[in-house]
C-alpha atoms as a PDB file:
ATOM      1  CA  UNK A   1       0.000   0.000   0.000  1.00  0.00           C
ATOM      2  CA  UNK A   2       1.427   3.468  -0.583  1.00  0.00           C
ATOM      3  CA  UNK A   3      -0.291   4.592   2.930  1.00  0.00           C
ATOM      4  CA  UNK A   4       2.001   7.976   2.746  1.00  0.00           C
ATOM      5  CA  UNK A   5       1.332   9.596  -0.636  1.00  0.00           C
ATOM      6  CA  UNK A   6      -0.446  12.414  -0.948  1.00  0.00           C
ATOM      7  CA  UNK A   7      -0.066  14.069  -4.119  1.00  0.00           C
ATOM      8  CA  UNK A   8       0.500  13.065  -7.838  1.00  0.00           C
ATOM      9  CA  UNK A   9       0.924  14.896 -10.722  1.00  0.00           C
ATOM     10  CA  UNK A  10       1.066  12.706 -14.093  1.00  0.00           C
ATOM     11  CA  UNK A  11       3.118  14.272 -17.076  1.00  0.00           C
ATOM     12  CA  UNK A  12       1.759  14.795 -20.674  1.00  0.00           C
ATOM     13  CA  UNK A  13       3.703  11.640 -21.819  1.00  0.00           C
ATOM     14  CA  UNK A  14       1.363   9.217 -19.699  1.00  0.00           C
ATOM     15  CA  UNK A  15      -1.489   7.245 -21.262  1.00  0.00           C
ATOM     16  CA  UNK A  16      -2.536   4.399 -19.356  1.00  0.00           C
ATOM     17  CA  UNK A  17      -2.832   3.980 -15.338  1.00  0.00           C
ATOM     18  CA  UNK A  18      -2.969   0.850 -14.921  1.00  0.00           C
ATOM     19  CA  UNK A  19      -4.765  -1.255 -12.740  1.00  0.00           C
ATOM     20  CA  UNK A  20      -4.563  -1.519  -9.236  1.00  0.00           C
ATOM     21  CA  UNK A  21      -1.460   1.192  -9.445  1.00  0.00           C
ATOM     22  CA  UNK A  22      -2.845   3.444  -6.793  1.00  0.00           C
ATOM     23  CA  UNK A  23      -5.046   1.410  -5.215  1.00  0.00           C
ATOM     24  CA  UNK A  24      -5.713   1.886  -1.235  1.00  0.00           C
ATOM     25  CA  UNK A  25      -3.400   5.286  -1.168  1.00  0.00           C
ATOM     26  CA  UNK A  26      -5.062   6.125   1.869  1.00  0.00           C
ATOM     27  CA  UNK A  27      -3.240   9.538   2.049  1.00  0.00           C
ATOM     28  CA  UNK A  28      -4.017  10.885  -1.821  1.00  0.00           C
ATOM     29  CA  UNK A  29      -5.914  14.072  -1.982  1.00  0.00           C
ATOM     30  CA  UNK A  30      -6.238  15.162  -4.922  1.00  0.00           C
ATOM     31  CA  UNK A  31      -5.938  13.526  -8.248  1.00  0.00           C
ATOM     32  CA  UNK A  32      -5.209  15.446 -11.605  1.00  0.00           C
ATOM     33  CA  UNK A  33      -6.179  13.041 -15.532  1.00  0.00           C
ATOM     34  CA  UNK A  34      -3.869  14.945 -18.033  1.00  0.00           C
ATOM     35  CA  UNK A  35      -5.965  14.625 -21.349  1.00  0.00           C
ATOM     36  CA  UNK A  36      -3.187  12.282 -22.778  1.00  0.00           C
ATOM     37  CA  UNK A  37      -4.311   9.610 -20.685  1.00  0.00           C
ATOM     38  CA  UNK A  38      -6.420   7.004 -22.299  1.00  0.00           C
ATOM     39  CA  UNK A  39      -6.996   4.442 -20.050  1.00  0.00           C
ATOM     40  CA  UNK A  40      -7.212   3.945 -16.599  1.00  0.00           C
ATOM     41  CA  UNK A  41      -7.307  -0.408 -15.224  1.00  0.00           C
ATOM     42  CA  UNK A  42      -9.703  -1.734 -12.746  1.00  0.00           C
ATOM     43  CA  UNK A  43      -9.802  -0.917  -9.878  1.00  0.00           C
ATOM     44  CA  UNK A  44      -6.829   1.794 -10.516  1.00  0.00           C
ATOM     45  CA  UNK A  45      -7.753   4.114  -7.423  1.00  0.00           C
ATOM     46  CA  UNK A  46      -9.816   2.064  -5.528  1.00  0.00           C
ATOM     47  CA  UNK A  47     -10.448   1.693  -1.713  1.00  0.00           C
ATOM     48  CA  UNK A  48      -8.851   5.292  -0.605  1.00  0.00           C
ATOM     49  CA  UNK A  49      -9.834   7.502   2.027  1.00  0.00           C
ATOM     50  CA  UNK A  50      -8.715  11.400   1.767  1.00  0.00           C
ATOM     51  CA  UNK A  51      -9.187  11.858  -2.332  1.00  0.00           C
ATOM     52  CA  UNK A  52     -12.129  14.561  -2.310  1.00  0.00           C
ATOM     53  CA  UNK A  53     -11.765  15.495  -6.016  1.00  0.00           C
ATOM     54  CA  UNK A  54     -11.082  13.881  -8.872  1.00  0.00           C
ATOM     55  CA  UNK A  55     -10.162  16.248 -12.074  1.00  0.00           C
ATOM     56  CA  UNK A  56     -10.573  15.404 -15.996  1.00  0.00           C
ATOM     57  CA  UNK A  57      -8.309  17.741 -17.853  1.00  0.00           C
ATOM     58  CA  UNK A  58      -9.550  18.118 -20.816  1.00  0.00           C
ATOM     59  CA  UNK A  59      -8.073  20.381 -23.860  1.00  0.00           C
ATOM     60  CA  UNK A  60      -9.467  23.586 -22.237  1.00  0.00           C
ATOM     61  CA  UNK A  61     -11.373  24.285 -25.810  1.00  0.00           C
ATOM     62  CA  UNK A  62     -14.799  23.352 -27.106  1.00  0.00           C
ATOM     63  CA  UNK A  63     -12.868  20.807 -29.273  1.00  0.00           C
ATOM     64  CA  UNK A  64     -12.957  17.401 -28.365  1.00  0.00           C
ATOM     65  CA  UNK A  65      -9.842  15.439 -27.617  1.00  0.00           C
ATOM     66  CA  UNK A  66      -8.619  13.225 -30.142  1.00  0.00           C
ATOM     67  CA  UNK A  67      -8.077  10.621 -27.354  1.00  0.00           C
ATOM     68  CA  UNK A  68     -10.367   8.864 -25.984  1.00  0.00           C
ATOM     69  CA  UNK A  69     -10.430   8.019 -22.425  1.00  0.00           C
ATOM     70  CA  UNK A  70     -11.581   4.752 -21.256  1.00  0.00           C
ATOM     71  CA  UNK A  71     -12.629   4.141 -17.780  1.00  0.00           C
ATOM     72  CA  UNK A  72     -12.157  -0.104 -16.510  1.00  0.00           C
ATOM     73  CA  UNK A  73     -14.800  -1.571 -14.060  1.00  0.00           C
ATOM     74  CA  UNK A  74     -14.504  -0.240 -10.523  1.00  0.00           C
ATOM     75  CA  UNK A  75     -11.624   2.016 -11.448  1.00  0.00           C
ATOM     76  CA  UNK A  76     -12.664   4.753  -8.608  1.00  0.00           C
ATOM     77  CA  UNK A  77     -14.791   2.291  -6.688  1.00  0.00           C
ATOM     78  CA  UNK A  78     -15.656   2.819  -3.057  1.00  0.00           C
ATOM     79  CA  UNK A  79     -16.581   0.523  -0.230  1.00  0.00           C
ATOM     80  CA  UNK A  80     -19.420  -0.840   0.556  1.00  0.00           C
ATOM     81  CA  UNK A  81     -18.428  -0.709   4.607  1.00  0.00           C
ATOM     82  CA  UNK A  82     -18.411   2.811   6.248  1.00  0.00           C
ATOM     83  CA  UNK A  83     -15.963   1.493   8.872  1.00  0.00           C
ATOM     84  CA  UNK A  84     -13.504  -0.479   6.760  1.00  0.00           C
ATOM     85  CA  UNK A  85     -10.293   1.703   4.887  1.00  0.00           C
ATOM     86  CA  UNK A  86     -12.747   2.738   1.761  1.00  0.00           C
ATOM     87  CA  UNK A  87     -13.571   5.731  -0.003  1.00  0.00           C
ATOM     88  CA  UNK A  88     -15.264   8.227   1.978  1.00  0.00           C
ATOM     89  CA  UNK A  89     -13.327  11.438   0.967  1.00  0.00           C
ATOM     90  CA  UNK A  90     -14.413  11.998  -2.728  1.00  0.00           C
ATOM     91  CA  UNK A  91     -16.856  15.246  -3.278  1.00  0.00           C
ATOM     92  CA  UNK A  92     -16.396  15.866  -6.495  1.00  0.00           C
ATOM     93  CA  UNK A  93     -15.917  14.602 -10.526  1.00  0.00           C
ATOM     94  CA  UNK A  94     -14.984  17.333 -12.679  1.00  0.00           C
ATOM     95  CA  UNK A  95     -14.804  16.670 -16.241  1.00  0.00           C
ATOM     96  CA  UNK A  96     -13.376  19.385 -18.313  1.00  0.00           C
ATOM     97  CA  UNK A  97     -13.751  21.195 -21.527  1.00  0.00           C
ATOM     98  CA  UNK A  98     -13.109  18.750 -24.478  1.00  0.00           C
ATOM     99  CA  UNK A  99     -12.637  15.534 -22.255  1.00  0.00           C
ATOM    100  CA  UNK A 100     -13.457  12.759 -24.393  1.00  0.00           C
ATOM    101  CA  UNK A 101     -14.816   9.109 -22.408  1.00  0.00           C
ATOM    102  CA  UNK A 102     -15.478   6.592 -24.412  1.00  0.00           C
ATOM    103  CA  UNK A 103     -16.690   4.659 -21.789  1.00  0.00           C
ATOM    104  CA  UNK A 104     -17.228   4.784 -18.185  1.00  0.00           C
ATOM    105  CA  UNK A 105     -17.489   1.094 -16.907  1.00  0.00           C
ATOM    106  CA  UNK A 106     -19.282  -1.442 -14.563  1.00  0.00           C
ATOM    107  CA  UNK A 107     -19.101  -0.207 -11.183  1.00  0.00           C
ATOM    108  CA  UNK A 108     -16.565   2.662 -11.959  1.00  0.00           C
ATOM    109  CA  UNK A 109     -17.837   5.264  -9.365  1.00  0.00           C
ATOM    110  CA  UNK A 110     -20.218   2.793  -7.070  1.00  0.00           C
ATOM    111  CA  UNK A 111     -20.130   3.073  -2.985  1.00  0.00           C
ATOM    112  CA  UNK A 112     -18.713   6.803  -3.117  1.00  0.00           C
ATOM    113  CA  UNK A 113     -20.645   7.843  -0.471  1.00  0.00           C
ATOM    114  CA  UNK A 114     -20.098  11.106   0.206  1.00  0.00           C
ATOM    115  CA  UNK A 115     -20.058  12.157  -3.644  1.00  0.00           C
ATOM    116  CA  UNK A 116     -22.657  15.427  -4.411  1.00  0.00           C
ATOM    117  CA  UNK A 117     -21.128  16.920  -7.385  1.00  0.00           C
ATOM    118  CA  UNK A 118     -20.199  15.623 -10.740  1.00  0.00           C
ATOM    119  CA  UNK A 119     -19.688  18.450 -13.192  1.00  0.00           C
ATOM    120  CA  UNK A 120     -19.625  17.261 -16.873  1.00  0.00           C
ATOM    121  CA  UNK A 121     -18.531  20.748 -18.875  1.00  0.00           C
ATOM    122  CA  UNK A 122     -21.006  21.064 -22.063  1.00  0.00           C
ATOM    123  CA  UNK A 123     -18.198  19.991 -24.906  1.00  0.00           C
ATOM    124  CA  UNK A 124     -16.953  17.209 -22.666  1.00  0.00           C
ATOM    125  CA  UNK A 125     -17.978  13.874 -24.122  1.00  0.00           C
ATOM    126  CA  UNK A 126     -19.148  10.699 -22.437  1.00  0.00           C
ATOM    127  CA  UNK A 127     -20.130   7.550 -24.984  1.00  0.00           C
ATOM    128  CA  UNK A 128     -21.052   5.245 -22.747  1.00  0.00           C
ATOM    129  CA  UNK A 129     -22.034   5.100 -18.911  1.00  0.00           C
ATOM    130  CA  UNK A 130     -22.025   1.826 -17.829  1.00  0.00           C
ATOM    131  CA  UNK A 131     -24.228  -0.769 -15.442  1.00  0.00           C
ATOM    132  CA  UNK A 132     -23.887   0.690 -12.025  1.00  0.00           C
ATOM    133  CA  UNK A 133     -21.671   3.448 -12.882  1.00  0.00           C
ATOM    134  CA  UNK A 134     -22.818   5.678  -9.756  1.00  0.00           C
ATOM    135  CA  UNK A 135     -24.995   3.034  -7.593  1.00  0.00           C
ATOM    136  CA  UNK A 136     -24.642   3.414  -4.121  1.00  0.00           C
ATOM    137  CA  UNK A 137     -23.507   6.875  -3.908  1.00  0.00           C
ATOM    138  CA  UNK A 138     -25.555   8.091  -1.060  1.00  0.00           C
ATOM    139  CA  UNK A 139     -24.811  11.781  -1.858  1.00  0.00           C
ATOM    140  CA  UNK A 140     -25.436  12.367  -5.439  1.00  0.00           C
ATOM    141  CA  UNK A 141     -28.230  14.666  -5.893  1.00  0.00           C
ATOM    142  CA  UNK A 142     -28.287  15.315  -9.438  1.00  0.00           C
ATOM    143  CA  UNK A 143     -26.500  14.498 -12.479  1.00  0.00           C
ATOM    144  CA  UNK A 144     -26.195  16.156 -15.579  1.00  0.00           C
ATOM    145  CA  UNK A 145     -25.758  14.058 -19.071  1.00  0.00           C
ATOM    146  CA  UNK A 146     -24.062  15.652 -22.275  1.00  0.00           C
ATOM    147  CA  UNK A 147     -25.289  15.964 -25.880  1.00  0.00           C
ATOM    148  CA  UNK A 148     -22.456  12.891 -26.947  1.00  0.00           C
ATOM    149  CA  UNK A 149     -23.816  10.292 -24.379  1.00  0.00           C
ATOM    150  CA  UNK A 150     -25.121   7.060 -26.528  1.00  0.00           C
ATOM    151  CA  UNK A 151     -25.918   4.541 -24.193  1.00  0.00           C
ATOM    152  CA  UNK A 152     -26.937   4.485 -20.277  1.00  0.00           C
ATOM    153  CA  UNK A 153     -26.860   1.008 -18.447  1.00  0.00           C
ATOM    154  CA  UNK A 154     -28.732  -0.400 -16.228  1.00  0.00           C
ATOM    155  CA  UNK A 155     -28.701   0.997 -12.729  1.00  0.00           C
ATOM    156  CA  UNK A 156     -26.613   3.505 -13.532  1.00  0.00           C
ATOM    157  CA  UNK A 157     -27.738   5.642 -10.049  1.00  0.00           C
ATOM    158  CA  UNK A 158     -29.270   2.759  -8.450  1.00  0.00           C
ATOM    159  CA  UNK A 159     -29.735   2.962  -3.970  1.00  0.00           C
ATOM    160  CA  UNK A 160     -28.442   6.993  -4.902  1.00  0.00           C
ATOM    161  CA  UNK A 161     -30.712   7.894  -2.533  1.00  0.00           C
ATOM    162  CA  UNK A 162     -30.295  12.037  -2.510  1.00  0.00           C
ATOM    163  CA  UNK A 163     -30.442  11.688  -6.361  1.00  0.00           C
ATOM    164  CA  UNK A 164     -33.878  13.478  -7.208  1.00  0.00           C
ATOM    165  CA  UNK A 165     -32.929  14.582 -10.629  1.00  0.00           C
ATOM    166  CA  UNK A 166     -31.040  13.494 -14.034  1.00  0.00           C
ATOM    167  CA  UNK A 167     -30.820  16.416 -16.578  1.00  0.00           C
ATOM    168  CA  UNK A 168     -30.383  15.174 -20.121  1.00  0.00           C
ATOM    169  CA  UNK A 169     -28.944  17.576 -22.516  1.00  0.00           C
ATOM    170  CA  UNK A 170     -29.298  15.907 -25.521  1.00  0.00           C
ATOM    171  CA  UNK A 171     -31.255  16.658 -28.792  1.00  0.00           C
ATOM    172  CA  UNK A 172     -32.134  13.106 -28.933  1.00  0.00           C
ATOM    173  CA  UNK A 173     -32.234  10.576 -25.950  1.00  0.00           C
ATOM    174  CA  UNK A 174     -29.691   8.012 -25.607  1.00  0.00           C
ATOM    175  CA  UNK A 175     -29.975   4.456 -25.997  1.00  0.00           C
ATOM    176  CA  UNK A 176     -31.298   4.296 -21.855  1.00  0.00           C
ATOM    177  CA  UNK A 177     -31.719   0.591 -19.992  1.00  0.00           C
ATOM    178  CA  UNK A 178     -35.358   0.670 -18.319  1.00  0.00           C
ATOM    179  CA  UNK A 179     -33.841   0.056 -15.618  1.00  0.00           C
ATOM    180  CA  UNK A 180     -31.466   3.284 -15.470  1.00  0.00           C
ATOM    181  CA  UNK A 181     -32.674   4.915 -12.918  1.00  0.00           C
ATOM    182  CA  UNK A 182     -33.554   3.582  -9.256  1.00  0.00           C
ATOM    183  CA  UNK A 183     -37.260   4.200  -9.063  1.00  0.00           C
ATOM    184  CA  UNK A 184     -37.632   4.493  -5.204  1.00  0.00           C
ATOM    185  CA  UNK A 185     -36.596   8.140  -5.578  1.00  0.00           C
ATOM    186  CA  UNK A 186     -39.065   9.318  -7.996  1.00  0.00           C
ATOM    187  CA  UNK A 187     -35.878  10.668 -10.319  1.00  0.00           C
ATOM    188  CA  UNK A 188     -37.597  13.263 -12.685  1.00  0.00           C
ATOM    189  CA  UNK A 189     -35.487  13.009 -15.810  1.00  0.00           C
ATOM    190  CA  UNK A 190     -35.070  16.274 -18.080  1.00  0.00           C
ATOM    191  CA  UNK A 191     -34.507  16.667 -21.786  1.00  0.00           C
ATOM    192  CA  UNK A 192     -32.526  20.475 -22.164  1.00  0.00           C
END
């Protein structure tokens, strides 16, 4: 475990974190995607404790990246137990002007539990959010989708149980699993 870092600040020449690489960094704060990354492995920052925000450099223009960022199962997952060595720290996603995701997968975000905020900027791109992307994050209270989203799986915000409303801005819907949404919170979904 790598129980005493705190900060880390990836150079332009990296594309792939792979997985498992900071997994259960206990001490990390704050965490910093250049846009040359491309992938990031399973469970790549997994199981830590202090990281409140997690930042998706993107281009800084209303161009898209010509990467493509693709986001493993359970890369940023949390745990399940609020007094075992999880995730309780994270706040806050931002992804940035001209971020491209190709995919976010299985799991990716699930058990953050204190996460309220993620802000996707309008000419950031996310393909595909996978099957429980964001389930169990206790916190989440609304989440706005881009114009470039094709697909949402199934229980993408399922047992979110702040999470009162998804905002859509898309001209057409994407490609959503019935099952998308948990229904015990009487989400009202909006088309922009």
């Amino acid at each position: 475990f790598c129980n005493a870092l705190t900060d880390v600040r990836l150079g332009s020449s990296v594309t792939r974190i792979g997985s498992y690489a900071f997994e259960r960094c206990s001490s990390l704060e704050q965490m910093v995607i250049p846009d040359s990354v491309t992938t990031i492995g399973k469970n790549a920052f997994s199981y830590y404790r202090a990281l409140e925000a997690i930042n998706f450099e993107g281009n800084g223009t209303t161009e898209l990246d010509e990467g493509k960022i693709t986001i493993l199962d359970a890369a940023f997952r949390g745990s399940s137990s609020t007094t075992s060595t999880g995730v309780h720290g994270l706040r806050t996603i931002n992804i940035g002007a001209g971020v491209n995701i190709a995919s976010i997968g299985k799991q990716a975000f699930t058990y953050q539990i204190l996460l309220r905020n993620i802000n996707i900027d309008p000419t950031a791109s996310i393909a595909v959010i996978g099957e429980s992307a964001f389930e169990n994050c206790d916190n989440l209270q609304r989440l706005v989708i881009g114009d470039n989203t094709n697909s949402i799986g199934e229980d993408v915000t399922n047992e979110c149980a702040k999470l009162k409303e998804v905002i859509l801005l898309c001209n057409e819907a994407p490609a959503t699993d019935k099952n998308a949404w948990d229904k015990k919170n009487r989400v009202e979904t909006f088309y922009a």
